[in-house]
N, C-alpha and C. Protein backbone atom coordinates (compact mmCIF):
# COMPACT_ATOMS: atom_id res chain seq x y z
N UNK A 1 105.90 189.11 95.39
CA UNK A 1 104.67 188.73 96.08
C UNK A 1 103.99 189.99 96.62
N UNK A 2 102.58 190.00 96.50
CA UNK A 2 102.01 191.09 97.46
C UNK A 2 100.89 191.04 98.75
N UNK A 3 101.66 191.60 99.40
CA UNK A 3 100.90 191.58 100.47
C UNK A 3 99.52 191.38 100.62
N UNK A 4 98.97 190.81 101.68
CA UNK A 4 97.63 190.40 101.53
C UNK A 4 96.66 190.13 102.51
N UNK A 5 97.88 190.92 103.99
CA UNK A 5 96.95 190.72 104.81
C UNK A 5 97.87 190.78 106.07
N UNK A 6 97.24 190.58 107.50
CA UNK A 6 98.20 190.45 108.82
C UNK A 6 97.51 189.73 109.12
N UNK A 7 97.85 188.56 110.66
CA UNK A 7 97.23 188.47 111.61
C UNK A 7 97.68 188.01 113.26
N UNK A 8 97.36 187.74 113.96
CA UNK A 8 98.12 187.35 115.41
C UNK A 8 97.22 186.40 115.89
N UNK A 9 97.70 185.76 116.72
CA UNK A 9 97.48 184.62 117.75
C UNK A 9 97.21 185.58 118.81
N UNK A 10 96.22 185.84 119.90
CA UNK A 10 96.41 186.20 120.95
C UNK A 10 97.30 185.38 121.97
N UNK A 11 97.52 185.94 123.25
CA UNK A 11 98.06 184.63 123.94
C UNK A 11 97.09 183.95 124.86
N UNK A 12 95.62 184.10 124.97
CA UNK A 12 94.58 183.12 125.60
C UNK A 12 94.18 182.43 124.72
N UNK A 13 94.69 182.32 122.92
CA UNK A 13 94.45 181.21 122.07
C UNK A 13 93.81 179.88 122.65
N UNK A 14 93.03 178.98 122.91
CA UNK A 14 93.15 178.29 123.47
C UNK A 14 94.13 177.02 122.41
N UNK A 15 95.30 177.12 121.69
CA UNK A 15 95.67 176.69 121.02
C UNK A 15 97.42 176.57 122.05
N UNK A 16 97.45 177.64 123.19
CA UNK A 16 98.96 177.53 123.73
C UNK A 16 98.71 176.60 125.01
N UNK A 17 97.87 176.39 125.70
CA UNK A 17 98.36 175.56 127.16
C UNK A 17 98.99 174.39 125.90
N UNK A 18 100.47 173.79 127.15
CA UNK A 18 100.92 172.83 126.80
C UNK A 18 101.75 172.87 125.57
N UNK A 19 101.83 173.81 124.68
CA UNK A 19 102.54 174.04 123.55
C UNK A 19 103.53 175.59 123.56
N UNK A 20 103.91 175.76 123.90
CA UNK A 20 104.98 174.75 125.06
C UNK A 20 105.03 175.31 126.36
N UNK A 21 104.95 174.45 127.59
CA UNK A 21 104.74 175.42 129.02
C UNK A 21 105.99 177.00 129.03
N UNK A 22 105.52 177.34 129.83
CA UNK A 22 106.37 178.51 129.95
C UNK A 22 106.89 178.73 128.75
N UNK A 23 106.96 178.82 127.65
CA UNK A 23 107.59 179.65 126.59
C UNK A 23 106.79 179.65 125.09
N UNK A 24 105.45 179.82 124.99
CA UNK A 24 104.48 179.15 123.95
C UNK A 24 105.05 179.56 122.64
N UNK A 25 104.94 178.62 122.09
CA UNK A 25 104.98 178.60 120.64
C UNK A 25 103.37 178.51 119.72
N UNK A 26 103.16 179.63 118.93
CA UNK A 26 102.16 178.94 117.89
C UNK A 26 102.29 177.88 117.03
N UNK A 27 101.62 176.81 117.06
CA UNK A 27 101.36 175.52 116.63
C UNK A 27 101.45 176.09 114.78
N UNK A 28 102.12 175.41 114.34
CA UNK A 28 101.93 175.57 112.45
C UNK A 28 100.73 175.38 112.05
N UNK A 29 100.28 174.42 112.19
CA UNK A 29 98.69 174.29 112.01
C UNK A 29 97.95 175.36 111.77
N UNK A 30 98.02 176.38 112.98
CA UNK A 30 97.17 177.64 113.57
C UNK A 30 97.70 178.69 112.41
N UNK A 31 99.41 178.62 112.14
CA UNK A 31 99.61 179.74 111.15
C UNK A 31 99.01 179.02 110.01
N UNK A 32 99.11 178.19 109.28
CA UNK A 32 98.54 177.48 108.39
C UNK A 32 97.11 178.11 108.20
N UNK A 33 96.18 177.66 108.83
CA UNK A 33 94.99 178.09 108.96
C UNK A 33 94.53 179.79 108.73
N UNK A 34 95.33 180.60 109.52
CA UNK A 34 94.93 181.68 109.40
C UNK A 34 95.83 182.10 107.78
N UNK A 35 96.38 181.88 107.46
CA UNK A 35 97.45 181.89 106.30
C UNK A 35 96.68 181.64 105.20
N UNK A 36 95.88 180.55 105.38
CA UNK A 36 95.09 179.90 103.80
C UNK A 36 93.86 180.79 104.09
N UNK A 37 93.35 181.41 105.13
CA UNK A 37 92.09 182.27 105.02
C UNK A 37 92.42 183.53 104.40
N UNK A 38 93.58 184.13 104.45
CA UNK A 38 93.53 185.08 104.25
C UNK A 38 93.93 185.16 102.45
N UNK A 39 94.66 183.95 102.12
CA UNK A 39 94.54 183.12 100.43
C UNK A 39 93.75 183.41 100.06
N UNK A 40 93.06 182.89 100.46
CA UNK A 40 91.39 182.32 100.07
C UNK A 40 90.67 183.14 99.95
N UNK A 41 90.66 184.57 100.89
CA UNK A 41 90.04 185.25 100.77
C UNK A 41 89.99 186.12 99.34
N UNK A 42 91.60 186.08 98.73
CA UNK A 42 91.44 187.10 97.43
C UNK A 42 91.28 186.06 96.22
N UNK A 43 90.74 184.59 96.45
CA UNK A 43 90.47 183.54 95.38
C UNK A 43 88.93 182.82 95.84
N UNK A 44 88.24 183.84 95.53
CA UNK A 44 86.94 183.26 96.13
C UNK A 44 86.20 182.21 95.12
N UNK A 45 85.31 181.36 95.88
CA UNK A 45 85.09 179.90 94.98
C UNK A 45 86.13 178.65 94.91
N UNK A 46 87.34 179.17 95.76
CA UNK A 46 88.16 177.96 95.67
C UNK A 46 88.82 177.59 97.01
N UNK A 47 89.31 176.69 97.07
CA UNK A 47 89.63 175.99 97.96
C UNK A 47 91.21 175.55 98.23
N UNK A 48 92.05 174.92 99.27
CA UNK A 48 92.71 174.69 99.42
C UNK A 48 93.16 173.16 98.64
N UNK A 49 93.59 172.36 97.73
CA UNK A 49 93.76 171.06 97.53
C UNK A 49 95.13 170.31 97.70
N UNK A 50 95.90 171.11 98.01
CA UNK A 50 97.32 170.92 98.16
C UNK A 50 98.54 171.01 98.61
N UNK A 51 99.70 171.21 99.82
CA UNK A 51 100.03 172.03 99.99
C UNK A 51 101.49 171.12 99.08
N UNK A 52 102.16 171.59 98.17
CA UNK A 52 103.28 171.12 97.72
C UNK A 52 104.52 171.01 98.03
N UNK A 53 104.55 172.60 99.06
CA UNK A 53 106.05 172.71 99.44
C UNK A 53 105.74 173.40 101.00
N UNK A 54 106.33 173.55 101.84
CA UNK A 54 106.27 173.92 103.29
C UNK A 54 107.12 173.64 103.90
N UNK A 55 107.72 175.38 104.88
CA UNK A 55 108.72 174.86 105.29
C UNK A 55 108.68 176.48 106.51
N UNK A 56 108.74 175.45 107.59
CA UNK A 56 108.56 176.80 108.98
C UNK A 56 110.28 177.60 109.31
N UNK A 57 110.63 178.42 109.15
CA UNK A 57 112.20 178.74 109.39
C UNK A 57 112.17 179.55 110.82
N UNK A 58 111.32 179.91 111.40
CA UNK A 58 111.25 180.27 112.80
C UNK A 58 110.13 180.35 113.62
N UNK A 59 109.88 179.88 115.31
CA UNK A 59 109.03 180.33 115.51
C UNK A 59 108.31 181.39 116.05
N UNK A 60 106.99 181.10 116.00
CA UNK A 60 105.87 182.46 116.06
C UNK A 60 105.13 182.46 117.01
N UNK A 61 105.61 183.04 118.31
CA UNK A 61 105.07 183.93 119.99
C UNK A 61 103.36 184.56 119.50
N UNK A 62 103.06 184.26 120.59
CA UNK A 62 101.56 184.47 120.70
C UNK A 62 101.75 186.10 121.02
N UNK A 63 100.99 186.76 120.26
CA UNK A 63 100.75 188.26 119.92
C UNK A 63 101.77 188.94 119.06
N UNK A 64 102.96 188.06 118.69
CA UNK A 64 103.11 188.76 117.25
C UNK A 64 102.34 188.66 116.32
N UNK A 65 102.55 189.96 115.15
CA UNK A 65 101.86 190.35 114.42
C UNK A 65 102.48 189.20 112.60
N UNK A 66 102.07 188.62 112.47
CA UNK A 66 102.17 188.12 111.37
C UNK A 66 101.49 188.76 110.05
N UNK A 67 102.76 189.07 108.67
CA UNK A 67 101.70 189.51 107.99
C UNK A 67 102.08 188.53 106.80
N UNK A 68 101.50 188.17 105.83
CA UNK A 68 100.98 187.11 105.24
C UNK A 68 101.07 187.88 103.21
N UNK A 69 102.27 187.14 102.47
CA UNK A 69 101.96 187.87 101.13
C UNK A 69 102.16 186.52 100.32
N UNK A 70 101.63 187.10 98.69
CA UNK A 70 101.18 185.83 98.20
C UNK A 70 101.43 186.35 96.44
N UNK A 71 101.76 185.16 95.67
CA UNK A 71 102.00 185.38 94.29
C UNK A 71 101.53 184.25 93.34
N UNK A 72 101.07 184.55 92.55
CA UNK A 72 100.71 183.32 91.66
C UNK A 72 101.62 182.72 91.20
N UNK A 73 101.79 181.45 90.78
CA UNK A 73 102.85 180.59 90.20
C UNK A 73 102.31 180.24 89.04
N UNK A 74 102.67 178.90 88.42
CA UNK A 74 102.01 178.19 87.04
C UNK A 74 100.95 177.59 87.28
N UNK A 75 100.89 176.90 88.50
CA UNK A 75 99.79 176.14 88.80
C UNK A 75 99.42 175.78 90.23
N UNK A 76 100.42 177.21 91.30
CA UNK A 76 100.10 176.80 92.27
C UNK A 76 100.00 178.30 92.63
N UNK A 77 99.92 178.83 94.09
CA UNK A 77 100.13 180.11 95.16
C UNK A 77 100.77 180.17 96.10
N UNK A 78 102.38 180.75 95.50
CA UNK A 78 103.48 181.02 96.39
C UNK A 78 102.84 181.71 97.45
N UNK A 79 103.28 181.50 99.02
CA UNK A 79 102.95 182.19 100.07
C UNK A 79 104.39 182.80 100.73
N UNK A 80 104.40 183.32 101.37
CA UNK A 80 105.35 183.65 103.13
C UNK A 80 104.35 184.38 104.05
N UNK A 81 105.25 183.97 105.06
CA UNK A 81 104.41 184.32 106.37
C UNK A 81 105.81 185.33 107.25
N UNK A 82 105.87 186.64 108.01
CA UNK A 82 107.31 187.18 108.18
C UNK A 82 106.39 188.04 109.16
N UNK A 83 107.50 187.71 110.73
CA UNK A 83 107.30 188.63 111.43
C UNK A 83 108.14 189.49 111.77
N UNK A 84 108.02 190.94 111.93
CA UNK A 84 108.66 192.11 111.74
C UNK A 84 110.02 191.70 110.89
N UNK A 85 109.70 191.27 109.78
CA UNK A 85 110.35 191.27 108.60
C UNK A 85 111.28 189.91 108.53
N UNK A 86 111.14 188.62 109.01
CA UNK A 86 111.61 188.04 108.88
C UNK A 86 110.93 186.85 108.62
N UNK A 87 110.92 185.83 107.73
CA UNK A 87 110.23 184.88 107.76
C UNK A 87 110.09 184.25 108.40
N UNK A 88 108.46 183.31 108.77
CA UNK A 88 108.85 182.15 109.86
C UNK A 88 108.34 180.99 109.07
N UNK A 89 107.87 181.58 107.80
CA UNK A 89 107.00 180.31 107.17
C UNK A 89 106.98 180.64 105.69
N UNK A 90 107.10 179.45 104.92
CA UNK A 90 107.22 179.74 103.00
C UNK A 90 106.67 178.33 102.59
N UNK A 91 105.67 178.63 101.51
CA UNK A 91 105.52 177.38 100.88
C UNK A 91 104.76 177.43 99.81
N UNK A 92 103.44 176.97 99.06
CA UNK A 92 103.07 176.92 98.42
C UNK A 92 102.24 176.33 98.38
N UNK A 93 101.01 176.40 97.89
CA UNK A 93 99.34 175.51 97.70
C UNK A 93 98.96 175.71 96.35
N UNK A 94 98.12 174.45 96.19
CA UNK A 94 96.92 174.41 95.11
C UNK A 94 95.90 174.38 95.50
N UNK A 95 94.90 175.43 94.67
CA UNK A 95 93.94 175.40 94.76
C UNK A 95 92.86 174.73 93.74
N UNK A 96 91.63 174.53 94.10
CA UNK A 96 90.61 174.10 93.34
C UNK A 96 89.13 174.58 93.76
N UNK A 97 88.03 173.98 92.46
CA UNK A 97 87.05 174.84 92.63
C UNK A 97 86.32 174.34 94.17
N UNK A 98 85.54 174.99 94.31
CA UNK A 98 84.45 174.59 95.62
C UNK A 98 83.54 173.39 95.38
């Protein structure tokens, strides 16, 4: 897979009150999101239609640095998501046109 990008959650996200008090976790959703933008960004004209496989293996503290790599498959776009070298997130999407 090659790399394709970083990004972080600050911690005034307004995405942490309540998730979780005193010890925040970034919501999957939020890595999700910033994860398929940065996809998307090197597959322009297309879109997200799928996600096939997903699977979070640790979580991800507001102001780590997440960096984000990606590989083509047969018919889909292997992802991971790994902070300071460890995964917290792997899965896979289809895309389609706009």
């Amino acid at each position: 897979m090659d790399a394709v990008g970083e990004f972080d959650i600050p911690h005034d996200h307004p995405c942490l009150p309540g998730h979780f008090p005193g010890r925040p976790i970034v919501p999957g959703v939020v890595l999700l999101d910033a994860a398929f933008a940065l996809i998307l960004a090197g597959h322009p004209g297309q879109r997200v239609t799928g996600l096939p496989s997903i699977k979070f293996t640790h979580p991800v503290r507001p102001g780590d640095t997440v960096e984000v790599s990606c590989g083509p498959g047969p018919d889909r776009v292997a992802f991971a998501c790994a902070v300071a070298g460890r995964d917290v997130l792997r899965g896979s999407v289809t895309l389609g046109r706009l």
